[in-house]
C-alpha atoms as a PDB file:
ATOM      1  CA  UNK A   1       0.000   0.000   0.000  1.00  0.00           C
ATOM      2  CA  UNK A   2       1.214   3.678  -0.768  1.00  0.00           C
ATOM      3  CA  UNK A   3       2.188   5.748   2.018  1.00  0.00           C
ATOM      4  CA  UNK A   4       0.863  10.113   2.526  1.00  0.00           C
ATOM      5  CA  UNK A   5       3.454  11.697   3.477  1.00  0.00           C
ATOM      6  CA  UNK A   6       3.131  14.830   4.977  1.00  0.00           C
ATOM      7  CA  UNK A   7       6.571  16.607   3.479  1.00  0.00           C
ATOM      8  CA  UNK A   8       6.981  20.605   4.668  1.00  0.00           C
ATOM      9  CA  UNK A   9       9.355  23.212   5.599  1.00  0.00           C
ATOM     10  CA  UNK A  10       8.031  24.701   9.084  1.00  0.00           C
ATOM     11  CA  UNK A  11       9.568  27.381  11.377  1.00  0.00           C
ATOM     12  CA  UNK A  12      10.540  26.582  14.674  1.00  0.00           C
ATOM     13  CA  UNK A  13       7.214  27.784  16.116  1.00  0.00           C
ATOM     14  CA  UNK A  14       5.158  25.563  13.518  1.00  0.00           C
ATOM     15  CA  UNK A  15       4.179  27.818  10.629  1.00  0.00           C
ATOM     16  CA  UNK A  16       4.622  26.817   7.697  1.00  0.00           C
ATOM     17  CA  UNK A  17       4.453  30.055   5.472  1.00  0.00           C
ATOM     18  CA  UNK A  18       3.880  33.671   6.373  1.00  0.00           C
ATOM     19  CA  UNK A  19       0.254  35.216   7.254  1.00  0.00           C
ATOM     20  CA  UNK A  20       0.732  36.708   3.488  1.00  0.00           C
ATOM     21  CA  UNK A  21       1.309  32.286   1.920  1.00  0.00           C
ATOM     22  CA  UNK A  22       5.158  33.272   1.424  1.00  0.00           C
ATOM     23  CA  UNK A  23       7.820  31.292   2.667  1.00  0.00           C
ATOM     24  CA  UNK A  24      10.939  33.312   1.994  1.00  0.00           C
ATOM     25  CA  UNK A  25      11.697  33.498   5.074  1.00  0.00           C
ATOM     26  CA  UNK A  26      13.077  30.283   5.226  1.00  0.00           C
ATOM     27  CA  UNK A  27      16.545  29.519   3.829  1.00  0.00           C
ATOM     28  CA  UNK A  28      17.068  28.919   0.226  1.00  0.00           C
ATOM     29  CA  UNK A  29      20.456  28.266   0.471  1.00  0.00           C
ATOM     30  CA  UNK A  30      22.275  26.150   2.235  1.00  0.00           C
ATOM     31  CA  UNK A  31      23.844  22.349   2.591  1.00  0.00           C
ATOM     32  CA  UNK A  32      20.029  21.105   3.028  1.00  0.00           C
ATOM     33  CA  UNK A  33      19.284  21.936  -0.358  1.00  0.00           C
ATOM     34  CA  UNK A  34      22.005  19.733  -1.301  1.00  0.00           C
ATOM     35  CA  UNK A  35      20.292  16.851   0.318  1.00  0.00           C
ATOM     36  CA  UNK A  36      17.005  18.089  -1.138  1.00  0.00           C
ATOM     37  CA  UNK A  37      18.210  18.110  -4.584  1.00  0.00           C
ATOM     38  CA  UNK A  38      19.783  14.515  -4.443  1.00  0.00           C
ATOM     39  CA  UNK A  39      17.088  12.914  -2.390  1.00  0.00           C
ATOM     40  CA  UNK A  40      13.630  14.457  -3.072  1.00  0.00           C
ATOM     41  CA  UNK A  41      14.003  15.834  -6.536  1.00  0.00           C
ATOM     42  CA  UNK A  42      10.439  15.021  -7.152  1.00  0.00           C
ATOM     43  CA  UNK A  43       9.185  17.683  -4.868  1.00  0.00           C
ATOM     44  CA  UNK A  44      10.871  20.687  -6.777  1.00  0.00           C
ATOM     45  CA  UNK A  45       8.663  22.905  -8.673  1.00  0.00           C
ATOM     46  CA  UNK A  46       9.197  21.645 -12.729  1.00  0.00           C
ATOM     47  CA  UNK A  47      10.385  25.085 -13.137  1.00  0.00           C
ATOM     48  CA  UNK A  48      13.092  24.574 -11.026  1.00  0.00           C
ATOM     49  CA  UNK A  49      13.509  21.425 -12.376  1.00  0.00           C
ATOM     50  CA  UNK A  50      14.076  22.544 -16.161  1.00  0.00           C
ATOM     51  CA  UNK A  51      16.477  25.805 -14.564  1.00  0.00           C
ATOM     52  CA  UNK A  52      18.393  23.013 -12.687  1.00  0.00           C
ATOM     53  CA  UNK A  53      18.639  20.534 -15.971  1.00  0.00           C
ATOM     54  CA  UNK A  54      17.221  18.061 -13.313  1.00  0.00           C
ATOM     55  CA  UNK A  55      14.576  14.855 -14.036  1.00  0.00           C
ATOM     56  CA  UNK A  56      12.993  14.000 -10.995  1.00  0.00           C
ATOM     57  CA  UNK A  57      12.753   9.595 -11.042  1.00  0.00           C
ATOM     58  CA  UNK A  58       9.475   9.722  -9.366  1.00  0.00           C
ATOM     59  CA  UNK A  59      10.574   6.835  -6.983  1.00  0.00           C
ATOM     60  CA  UNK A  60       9.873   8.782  -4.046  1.00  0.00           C
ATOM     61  CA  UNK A  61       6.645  10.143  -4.880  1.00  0.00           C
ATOM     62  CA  UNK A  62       4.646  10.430  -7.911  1.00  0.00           C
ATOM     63  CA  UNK A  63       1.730  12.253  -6.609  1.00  0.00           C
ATOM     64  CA  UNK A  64       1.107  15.347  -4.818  1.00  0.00           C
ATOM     65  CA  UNK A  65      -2.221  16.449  -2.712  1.00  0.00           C
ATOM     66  CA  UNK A  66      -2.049  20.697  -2.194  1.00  0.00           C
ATOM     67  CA  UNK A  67      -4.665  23.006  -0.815  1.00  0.00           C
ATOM     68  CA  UNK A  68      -5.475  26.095  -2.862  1.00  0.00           C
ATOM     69  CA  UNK A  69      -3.249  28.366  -1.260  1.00  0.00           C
ATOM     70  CA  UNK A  70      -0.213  25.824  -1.596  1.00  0.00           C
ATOM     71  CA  UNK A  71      -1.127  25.672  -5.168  1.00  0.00           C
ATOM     72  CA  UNK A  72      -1.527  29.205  -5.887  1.00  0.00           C
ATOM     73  CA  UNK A  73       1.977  30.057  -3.962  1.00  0.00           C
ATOM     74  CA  UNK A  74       4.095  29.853  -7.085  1.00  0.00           C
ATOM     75  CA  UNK A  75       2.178  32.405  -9.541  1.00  0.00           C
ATOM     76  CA  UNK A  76       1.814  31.386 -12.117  1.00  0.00           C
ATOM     77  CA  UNK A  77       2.509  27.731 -13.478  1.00  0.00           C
ATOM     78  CA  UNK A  78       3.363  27.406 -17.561  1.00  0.00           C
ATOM     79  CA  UNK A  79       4.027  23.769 -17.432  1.00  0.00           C
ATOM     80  CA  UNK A  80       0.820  22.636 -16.467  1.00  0.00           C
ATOM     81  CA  UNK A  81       0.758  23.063 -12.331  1.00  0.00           C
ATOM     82  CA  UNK A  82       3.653  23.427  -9.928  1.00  0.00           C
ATOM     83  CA  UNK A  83       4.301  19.222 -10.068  1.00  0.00           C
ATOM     84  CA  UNK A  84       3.684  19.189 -13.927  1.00  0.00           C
ATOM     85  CA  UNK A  85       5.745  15.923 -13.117  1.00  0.00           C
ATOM     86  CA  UNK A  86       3.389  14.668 -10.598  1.00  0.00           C
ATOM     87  CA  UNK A  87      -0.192  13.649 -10.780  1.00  0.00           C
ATOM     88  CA  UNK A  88      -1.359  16.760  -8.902  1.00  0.00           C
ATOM     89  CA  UNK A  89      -4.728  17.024  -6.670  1.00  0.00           C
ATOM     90  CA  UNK A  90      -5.743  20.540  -6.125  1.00  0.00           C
ATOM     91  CA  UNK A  91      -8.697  21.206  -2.661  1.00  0.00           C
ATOM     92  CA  UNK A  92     -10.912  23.512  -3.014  1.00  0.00           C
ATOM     93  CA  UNK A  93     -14.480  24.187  -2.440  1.00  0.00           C
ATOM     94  CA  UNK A  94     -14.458  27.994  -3.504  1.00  0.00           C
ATOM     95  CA  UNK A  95     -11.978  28.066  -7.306  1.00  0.00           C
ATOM     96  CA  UNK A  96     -13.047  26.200 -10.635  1.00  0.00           C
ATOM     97  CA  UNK A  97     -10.350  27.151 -12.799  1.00  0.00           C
ATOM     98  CA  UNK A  98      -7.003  25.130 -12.660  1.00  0.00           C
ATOM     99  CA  UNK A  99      -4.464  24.209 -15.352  1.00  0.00           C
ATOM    100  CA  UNK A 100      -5.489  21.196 -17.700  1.00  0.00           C
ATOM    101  CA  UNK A 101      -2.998  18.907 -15.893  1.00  0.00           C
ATOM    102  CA  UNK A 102      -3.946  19.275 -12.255  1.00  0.00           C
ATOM    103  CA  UNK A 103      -7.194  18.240 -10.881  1.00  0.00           C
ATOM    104  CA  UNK A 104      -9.730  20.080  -9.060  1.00  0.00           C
ATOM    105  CA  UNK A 105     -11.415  18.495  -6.178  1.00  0.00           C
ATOM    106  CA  UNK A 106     -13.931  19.345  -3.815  1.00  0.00           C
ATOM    107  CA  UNK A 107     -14.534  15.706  -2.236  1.00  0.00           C
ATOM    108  CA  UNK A 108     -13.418  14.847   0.891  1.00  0.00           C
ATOM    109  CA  UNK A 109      -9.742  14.772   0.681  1.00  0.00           C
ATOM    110  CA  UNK A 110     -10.060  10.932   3.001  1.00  0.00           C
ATOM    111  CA  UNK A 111     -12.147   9.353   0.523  1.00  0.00           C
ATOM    112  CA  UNK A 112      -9.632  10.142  -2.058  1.00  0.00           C
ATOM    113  CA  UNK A 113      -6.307   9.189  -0.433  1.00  0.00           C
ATOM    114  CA  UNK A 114      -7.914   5.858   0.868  1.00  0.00           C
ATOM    115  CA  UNK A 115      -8.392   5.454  -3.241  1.00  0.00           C
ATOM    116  CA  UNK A 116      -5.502   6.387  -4.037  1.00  0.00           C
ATOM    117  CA  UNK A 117      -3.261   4.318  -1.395  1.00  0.00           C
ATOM    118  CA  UNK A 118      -5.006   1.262  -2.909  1.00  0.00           C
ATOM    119  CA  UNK A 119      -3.468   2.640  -6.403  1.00  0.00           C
ATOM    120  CA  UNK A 120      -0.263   1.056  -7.670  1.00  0.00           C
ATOM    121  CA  UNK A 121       2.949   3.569  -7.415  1.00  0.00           C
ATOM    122  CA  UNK A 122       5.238   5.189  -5.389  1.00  0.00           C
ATOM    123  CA  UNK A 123       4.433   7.550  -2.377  1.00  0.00           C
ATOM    124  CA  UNK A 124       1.683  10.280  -1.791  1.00  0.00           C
ATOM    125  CA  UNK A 125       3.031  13.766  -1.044  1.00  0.00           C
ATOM    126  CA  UNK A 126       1.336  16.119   1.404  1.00  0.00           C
ATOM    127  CA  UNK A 127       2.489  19.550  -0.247  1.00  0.00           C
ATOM    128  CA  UNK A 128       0.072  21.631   2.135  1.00  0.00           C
ATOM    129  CA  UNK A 129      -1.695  23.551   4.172  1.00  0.00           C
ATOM    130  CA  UNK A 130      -2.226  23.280   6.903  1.00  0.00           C
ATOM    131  CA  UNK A 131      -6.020  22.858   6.629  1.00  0.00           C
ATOM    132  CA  UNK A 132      -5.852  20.120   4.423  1.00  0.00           C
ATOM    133  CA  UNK A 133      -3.041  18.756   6.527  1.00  0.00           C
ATOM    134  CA  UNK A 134      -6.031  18.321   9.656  1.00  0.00           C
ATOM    135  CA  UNK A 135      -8.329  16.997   7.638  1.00  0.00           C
ATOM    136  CA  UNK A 136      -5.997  14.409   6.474  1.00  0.00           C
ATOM    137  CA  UNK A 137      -4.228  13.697  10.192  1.00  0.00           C
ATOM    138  CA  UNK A 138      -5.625  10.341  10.772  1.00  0.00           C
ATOM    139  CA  UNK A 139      -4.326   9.345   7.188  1.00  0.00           C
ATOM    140  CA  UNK A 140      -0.954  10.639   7.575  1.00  0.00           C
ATOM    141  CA  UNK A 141       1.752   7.601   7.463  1.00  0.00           C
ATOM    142  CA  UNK A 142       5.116   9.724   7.451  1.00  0.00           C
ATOM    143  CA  UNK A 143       5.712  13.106   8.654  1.00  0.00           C
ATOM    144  CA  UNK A 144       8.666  14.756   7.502  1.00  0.00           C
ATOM    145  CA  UNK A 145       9.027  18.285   8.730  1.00  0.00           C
ATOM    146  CA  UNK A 146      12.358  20.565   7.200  1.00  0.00           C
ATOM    147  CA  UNK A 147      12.710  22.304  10.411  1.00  0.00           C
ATOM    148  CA  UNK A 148      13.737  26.202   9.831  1.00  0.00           C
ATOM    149  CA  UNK A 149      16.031  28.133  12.038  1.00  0.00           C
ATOM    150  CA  UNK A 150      13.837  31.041  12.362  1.00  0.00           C
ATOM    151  CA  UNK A 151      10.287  32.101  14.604  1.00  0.00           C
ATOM    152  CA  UNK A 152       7.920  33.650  11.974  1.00  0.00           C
ATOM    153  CA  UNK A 153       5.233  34.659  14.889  1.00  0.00           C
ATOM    154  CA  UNK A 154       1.914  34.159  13.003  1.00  0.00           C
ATOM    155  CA  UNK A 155       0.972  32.892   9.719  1.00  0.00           C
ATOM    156  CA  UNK A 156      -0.083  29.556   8.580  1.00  0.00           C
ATOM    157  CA  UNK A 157       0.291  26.507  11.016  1.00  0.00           C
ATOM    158  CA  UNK A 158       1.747  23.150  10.240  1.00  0.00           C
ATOM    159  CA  UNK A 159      -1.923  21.886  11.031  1.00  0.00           C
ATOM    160  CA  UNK A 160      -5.025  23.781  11.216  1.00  0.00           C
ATOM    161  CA  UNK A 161      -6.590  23.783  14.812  1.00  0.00           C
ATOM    162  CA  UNK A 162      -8.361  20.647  15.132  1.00  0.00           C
ATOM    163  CA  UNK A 163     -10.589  18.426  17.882  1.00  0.00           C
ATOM    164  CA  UNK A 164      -8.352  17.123  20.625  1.00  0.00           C
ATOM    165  CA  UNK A 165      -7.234  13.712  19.515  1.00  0.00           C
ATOM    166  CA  UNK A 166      -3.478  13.120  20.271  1.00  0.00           C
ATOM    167  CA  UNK A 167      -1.799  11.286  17.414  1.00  0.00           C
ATOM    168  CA  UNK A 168       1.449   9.646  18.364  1.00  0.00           C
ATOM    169  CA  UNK A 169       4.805   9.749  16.219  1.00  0.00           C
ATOM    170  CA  UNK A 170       7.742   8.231  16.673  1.00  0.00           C
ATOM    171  CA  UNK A 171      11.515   9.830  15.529  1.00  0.00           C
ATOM    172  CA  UNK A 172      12.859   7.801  12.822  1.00  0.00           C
ATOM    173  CA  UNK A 173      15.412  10.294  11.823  1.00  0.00           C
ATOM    174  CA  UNK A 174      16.818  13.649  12.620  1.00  0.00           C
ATOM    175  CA  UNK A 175      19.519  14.908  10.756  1.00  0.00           C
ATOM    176  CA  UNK A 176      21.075  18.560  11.338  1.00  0.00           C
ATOM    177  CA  UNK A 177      22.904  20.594   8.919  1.00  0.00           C
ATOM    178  CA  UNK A 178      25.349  23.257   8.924  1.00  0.00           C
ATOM    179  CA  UNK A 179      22.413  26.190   7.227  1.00  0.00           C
ATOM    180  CA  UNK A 180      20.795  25.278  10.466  1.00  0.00           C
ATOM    181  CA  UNK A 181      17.415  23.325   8.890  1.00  0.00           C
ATOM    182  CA  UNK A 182      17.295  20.322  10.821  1.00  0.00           C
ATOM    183  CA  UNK A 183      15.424  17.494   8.875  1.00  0.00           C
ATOM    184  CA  UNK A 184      12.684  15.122  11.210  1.00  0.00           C
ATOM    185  CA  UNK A 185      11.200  12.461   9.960  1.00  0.00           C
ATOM    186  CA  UNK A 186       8.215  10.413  11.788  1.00  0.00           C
ATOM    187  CA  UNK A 187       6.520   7.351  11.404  1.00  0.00           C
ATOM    188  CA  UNK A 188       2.782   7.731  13.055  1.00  0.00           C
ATOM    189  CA  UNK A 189       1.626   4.896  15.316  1.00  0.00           C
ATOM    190  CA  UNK A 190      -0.765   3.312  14.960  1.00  0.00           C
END
């Protein structure tokens, strides 16, 4: 069975973009982006792909799940979505219009990752936000947060307030680098 994994950059105090959906805040440079080049070239952007000369081998993932502001983050996307490399599924209850290659959803984001873990092919990307990151919580199977050396304040959490239901996660990894972005990575009990 595929695996969601929930796969983010976060600031230390949880947010993982500004209150205005921007993320430059976080470091773009760095020995992590070494790693992330070399280990999950499927989640960068096709255009950064194509600037790079870089072909992402989709063994990692091969789909990505995004809520409308993670979608809409970039701008603009010519090459058919952000992922034009990924199968991409786009929430939203309030937009119609999205680029031929990404599709539009306003199901319940469950129902489709249950379908979609019985689906052959490599993993299931979280991309964002944070309120499609709740809604998904109890399907979650890896959680792997880019921690970010800096305190942003306010802006938009790592998961949307929710009911109180503790979900327990065990450390699988932690690996620090010198740009300060320490990268976690969970396993969720169950």
């Amino acid at each position: 069975m595929r695996e969601l994994v929930y796969y983010v950059a976060v600031s230390l105090d949880g947010y993982i973009a500004a209150p205005d959906d921007t993320f430059a805040d976080f470091p773009m440079q760095g020995d992590h982006i070494d790693m992330i080049l070399r280990e999950y070239t499927d989640t960068i952007p096709t255009l950064g792909l194509d600037a790079l000369g870089l072909t992402p081998d989709l063994t990692r993932f091969d789909t990505v799940l995004m809520g409308w502001n993670t979608y809409t983050a970039g701008g603009v996307h010519p090459h058919g979505g952000p992922y034009g490399h990924l199968k991409q599924h786009v929430f939203s209850r309030n937009h119609s219009v999205v680029e031929p290659a990404v599709i539009l959803s306003d199901e319940d984001p469950v129902a489709l990752v249950r379908t979609l873990k019985q689906e052959s092919g490599s993993g299931i990307w979280l991309a964002g936000g944070g309120i499609l990151a709740s809604a998904l919580v109890d399907e979650i199977d890896r959680l792997i947060l880019k921690v970010n050396p800096v305190l942003l304040g306010s802006g938009k959490r790592l998961f949307a307030e929710r009911e109180y239901s503790p979900v327990r996660m065990d450390l699988v990894a932690s690996t620090p680098y010198e740009s300060g972005v320490v990268i976690n990575e969970y396993t969720v009990v169950r």
